[in-house]
Protein backbone atom coordinates (compact mmCIF):
# COMPACT_ATOMS: atom_id res chain seq x y z
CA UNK A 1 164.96 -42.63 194.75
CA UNK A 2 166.14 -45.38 196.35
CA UNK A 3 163.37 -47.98 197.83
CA UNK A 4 163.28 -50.44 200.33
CA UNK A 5 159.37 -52.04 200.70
CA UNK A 6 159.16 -54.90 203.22
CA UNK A 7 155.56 -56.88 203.41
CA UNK A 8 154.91 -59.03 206.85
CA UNK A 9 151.99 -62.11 206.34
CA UNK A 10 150.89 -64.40 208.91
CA UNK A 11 151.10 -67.76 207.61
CA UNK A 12 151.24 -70.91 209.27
CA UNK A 13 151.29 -69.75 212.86
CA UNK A 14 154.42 -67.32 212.60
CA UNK A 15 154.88 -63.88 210.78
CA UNK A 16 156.91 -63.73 207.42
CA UNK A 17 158.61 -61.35 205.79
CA UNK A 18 158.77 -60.53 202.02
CA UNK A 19 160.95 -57.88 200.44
CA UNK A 20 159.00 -57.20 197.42
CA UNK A 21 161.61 -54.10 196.85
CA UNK A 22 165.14 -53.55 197.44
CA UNK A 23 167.67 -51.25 196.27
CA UNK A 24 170.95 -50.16 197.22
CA UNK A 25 172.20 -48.88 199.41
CA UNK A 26 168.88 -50.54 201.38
CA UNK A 27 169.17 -53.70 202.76
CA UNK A 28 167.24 -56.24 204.69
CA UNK A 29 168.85 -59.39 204.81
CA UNK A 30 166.28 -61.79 206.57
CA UNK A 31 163.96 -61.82 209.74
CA UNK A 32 164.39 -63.46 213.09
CA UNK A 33 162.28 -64.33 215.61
CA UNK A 34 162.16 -63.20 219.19
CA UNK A 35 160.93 -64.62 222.51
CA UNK A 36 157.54 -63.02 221.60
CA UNK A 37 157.34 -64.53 217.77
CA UNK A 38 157.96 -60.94 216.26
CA UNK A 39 159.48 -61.51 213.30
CA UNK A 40 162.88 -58.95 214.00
CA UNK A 41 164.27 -57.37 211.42
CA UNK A 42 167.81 -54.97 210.94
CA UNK A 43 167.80 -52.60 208.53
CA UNK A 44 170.93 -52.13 206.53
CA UNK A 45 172.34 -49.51 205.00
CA UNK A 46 175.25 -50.54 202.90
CA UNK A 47 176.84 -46.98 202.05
CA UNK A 48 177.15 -46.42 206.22
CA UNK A 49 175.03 -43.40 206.27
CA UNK A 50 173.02 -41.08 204.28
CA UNK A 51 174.75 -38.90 201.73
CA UNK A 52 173.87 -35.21 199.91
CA UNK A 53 171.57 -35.74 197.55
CA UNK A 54 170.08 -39.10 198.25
CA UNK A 55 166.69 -39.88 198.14
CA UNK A 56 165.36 -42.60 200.41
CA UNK A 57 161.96 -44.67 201.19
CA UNK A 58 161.19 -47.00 203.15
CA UNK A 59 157.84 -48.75 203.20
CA UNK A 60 156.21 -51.40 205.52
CA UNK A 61 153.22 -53.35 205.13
CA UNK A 62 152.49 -55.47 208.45
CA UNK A 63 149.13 -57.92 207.30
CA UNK A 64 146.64 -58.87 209.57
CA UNK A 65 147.81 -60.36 213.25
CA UNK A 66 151.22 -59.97 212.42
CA UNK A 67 153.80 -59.42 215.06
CA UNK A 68 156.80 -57.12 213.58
CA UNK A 69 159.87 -55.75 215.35
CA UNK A 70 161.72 -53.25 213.25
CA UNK A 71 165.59 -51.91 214.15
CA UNK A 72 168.68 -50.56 212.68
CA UNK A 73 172.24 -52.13 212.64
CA UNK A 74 173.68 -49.16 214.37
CA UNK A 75 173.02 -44.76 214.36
CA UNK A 76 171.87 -42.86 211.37
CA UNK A 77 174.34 -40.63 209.98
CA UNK A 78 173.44 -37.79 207.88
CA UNK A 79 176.85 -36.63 206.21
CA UNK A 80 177.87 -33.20 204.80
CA UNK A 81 176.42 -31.96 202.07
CA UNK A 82 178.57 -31.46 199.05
CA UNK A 83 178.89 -27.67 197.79
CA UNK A 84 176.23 -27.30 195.60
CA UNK A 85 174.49 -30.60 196.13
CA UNK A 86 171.14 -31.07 197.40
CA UNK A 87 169.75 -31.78 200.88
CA UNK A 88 169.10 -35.87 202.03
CA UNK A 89 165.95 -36.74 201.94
CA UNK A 90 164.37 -39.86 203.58
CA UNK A 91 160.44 -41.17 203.77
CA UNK A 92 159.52 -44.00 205.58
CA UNK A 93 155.49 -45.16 205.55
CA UNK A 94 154.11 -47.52 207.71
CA UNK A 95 150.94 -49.54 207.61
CA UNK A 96 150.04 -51.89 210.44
CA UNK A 97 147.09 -54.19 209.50
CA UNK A 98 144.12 -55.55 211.59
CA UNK A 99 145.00 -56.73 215.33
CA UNK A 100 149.00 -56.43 214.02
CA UNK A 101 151.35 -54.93 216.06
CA UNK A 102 154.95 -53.30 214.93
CA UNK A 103 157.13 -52.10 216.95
CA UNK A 104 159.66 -49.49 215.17
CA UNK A 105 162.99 -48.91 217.64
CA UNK A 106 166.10 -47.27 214.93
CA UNK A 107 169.05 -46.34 216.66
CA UNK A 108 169.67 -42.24 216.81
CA UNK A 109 170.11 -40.09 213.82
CA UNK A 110 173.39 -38.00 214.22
CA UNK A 111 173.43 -35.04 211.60
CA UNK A 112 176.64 -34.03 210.97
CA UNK A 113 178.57 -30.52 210.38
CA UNK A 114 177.28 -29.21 207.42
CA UNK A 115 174.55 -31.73 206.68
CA UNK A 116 170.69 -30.67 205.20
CA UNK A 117 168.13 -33.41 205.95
CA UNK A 118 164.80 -33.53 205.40
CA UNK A 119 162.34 -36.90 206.60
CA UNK A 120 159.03 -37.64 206.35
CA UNK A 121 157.35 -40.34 208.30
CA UNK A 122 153.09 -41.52 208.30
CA UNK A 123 151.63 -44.47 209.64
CA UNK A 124 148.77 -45.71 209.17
CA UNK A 125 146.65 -48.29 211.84
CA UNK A 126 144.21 -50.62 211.38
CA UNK A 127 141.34 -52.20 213.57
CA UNK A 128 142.59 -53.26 217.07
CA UNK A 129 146.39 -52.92 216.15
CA UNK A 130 148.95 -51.18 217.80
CA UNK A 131 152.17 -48.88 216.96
CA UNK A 132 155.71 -48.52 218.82
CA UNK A 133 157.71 -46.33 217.58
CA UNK A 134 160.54 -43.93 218.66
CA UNK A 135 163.15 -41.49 217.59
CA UNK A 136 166.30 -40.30 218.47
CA UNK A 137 168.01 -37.26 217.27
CA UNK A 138 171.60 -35.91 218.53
CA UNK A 139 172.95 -32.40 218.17
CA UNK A 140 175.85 -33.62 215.94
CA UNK A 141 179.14 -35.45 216.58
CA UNK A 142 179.21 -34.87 220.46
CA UNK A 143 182.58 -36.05 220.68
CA UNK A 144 184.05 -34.44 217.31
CA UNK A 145 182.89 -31.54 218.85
CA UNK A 146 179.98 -30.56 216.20
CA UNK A 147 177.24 -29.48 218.63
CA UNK A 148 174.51 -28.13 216.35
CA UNK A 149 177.23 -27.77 213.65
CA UNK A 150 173.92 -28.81 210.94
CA UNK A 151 172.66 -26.73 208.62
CA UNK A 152 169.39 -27.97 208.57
CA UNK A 153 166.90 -30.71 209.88
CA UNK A 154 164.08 -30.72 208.82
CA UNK A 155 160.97 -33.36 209.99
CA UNK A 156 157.41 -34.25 209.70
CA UNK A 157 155.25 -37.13 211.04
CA UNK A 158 151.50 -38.19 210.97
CA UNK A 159 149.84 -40.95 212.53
CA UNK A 160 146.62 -42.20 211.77
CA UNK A 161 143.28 -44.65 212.31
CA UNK A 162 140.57 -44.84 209.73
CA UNK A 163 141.84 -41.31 208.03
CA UNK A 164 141.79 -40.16 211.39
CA UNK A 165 144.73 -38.00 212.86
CA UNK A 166 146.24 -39.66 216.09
CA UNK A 167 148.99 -37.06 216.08
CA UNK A 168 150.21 -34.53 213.18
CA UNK A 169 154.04 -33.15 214.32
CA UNK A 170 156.15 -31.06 211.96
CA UNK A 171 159.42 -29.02 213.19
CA UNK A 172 162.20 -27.26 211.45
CA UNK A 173 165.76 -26.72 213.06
CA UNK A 174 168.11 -24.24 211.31
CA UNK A 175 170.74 -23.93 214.16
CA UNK A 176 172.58 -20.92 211.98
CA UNK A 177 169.39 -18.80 212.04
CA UNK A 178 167.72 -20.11 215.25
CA UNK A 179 170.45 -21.00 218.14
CA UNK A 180 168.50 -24.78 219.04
CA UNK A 181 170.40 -23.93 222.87
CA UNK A 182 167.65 -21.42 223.82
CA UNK A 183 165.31 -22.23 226.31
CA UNK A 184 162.45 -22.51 224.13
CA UNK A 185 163.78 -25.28 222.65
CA UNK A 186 166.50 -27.91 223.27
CA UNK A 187 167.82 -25.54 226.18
CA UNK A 188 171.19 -27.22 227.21
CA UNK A 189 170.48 -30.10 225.57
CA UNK A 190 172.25 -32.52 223.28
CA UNK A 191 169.42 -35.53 222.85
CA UNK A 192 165.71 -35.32 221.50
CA UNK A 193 163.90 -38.29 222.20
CA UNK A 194 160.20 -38.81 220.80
CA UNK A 195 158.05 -42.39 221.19
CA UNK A 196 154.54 -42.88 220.20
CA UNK A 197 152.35 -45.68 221.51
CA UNK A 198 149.31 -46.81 219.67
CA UNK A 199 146.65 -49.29 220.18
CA UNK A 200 143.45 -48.99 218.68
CA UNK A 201 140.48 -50.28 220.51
CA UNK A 202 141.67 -48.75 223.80
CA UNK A 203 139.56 -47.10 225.50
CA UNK A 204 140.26 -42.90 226.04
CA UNK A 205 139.77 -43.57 229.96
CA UNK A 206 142.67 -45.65 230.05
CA UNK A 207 144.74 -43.75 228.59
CA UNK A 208 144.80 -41.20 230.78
CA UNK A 209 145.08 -43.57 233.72
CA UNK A 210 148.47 -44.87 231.98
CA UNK A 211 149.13 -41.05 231.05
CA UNK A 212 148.96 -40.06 234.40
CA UNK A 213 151.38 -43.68 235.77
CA UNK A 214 153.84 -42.94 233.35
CA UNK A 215 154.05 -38.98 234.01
CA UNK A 216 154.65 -40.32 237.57
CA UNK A 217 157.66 -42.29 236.62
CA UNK A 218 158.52 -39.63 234.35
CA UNK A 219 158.44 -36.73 237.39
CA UNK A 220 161.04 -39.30 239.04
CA UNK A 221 163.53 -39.74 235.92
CA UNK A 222 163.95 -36.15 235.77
CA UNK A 223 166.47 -34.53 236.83
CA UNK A 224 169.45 -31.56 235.35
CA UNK A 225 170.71 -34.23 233.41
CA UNK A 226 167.09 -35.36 231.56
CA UNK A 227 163.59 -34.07 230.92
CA UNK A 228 160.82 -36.33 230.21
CA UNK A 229 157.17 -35.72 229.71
CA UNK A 230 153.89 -37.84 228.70
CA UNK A 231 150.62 -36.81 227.06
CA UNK A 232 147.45 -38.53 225.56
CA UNK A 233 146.93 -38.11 221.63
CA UNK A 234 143.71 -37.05 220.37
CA UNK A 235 142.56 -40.79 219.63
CA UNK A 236 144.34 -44.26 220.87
CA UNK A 237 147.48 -43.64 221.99
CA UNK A 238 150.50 -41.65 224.09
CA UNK A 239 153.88 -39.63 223.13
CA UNK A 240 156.68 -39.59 224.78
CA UNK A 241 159.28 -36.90 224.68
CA UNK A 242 162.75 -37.01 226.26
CA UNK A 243 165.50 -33.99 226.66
CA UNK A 244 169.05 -35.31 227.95
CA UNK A 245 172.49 -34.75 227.94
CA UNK A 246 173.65 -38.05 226.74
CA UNK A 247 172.77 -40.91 224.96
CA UNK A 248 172.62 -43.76 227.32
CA UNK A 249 169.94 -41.28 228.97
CA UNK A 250 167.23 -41.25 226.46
CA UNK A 251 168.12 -44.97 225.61
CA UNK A 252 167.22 -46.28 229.30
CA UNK A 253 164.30 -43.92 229.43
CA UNK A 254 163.15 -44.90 226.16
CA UNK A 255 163.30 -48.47 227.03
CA UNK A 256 161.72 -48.33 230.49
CA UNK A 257 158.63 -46.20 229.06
CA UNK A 258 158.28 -49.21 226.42
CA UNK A 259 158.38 -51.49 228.88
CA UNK A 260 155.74 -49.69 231.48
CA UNK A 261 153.32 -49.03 228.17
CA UNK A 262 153.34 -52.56 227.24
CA UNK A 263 152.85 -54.46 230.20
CA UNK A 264 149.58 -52.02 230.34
CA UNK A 265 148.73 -52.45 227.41
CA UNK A 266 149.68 -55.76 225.54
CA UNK A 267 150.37 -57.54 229.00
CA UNK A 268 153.67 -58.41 228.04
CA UNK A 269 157.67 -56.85 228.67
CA UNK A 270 159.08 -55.31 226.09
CA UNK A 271 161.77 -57.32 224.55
CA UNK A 272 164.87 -55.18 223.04
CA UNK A 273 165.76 -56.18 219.55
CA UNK A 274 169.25 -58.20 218.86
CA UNK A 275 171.87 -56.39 217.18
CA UNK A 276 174.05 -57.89 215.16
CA UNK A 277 176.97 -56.65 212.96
């Protein structure tokens, strides 16, 4: 397994990050700050993608009142497994301290022909923190012309306060067994697009005020070419879920629900993360 454990302090006024564990092909070269003193960091991954067989986990520690923003150099890509090799495996586990906030924003995962992945993803909140975090998965190489060319992909996430479960999700797409194009599932579809919002402390009230808002706005986005939809989880927070046809789609939407969510909630705009190269 191959481990990547990043620990955010605030010290002296300004959040700091410490890599207490890094291993290759992980990589997270420093943190910058943003408009909003998040301390921004990319995540690297130095082989370009995930291969068969690998083993992968990421693990973030955000202390008390820190302010994180967390992002990927560029897409995911899960490559195709070997004959005979084993599926890719990742795990990422979050923790967001006391009044902290972290904002997790990768780029989309793109399985490819003949790939088997498996991920795992928990996060955990403290008092009076909050959680953004969103997801991204294509049907393949759109343009290579691997629509749901996969093997497998499987996924699981929990979210959590005090031991509590905000949400619990777990799915399982085998496009050779069960065709992903029906209309119980991704339909016509090429994009999946998932974002939870968190803030603990909230009260249940307003989140259904800003459940209702933001199904408004989500009633206007759609349209043949997108889906979107908006519920309440069982304690502090909201999912998101997007279906489109392309990815510039479930970016924008992505982006403009983030920005609604926090100007309710955090009274600030969302600020999207720097990319560099």
């Amino acid at each position: 397994m191959s481990v990547l454990e990043l620990n955010f302090v605030f010290d002296q006024g300004r959040t700091r990050m410490h890599v207490a564990r890094q291993e290759p092909p992980w990589r997270a070269i420093r943190a910058f700050r943003n408009s909003q003193q998040q301390a921004l960091v990319h995540l690297h991954n130095v082989s370009g993608g995930i291969l068969s067989g690998d083993t992968l986990a990421l693990c973030v520690e955000a202390g008390a009142a820190t302010r994180v923003q967390i992002t990927t150099v560029g897409a995911t890509r899960i490559y195709r497994r070997r004959s005979g090799g084993a599926s890719a495996y990742t795990s990422t586990s979050i923790r967001v301290g006391d009044g902290a906030l972290l904002e997790y924003l990768p780029d989309a995962v793109i399985p490819f022909s003949g790939s088997r992945f498996r991920q795992s993803t928990s996060v955990s909140l403290g008092a009076d923190s909050g959680f953004i975090g969103w997801e991204t998965i294509a049907a393949g190489r759109i343009a290579s012309g691997e629509e749901f060319g996969f093997d497998s992909f499987d996924s699981e996430c929990s979210v959590r306060c005090d031991d509590r479960p905000l949400a619990l999700e777990r799915f399982s797409l085998s496009p050779q067994t069960q065709d992903p194009r029906s209309p119980a599932r991704w339909a016509g579809f090429r994009y999946l697009a998932t974002m939870y919002i968190c803030h603990t402390g909230v009260p249940q009230q307003q989140w259904i005020a800003l459940e209702a808002r933001l199904n408004d706005f989500a009633f206007d986005m759609t349209s043949r070419a997108a889906r979107w939809g908006v519920s309440t989880l069982a304690g502090p927070g909201l999912v998101v879920r997007g279906l489109a046809l392309e990815a510039h789609q479930t970016a924008s939407g992505l982006s403009m629900f983030w920005d609604l969510a926090k100007q309710e909630l955090w009274r600030e705009r969302a600020v999207p993360p720097r990319k560099i190269n």
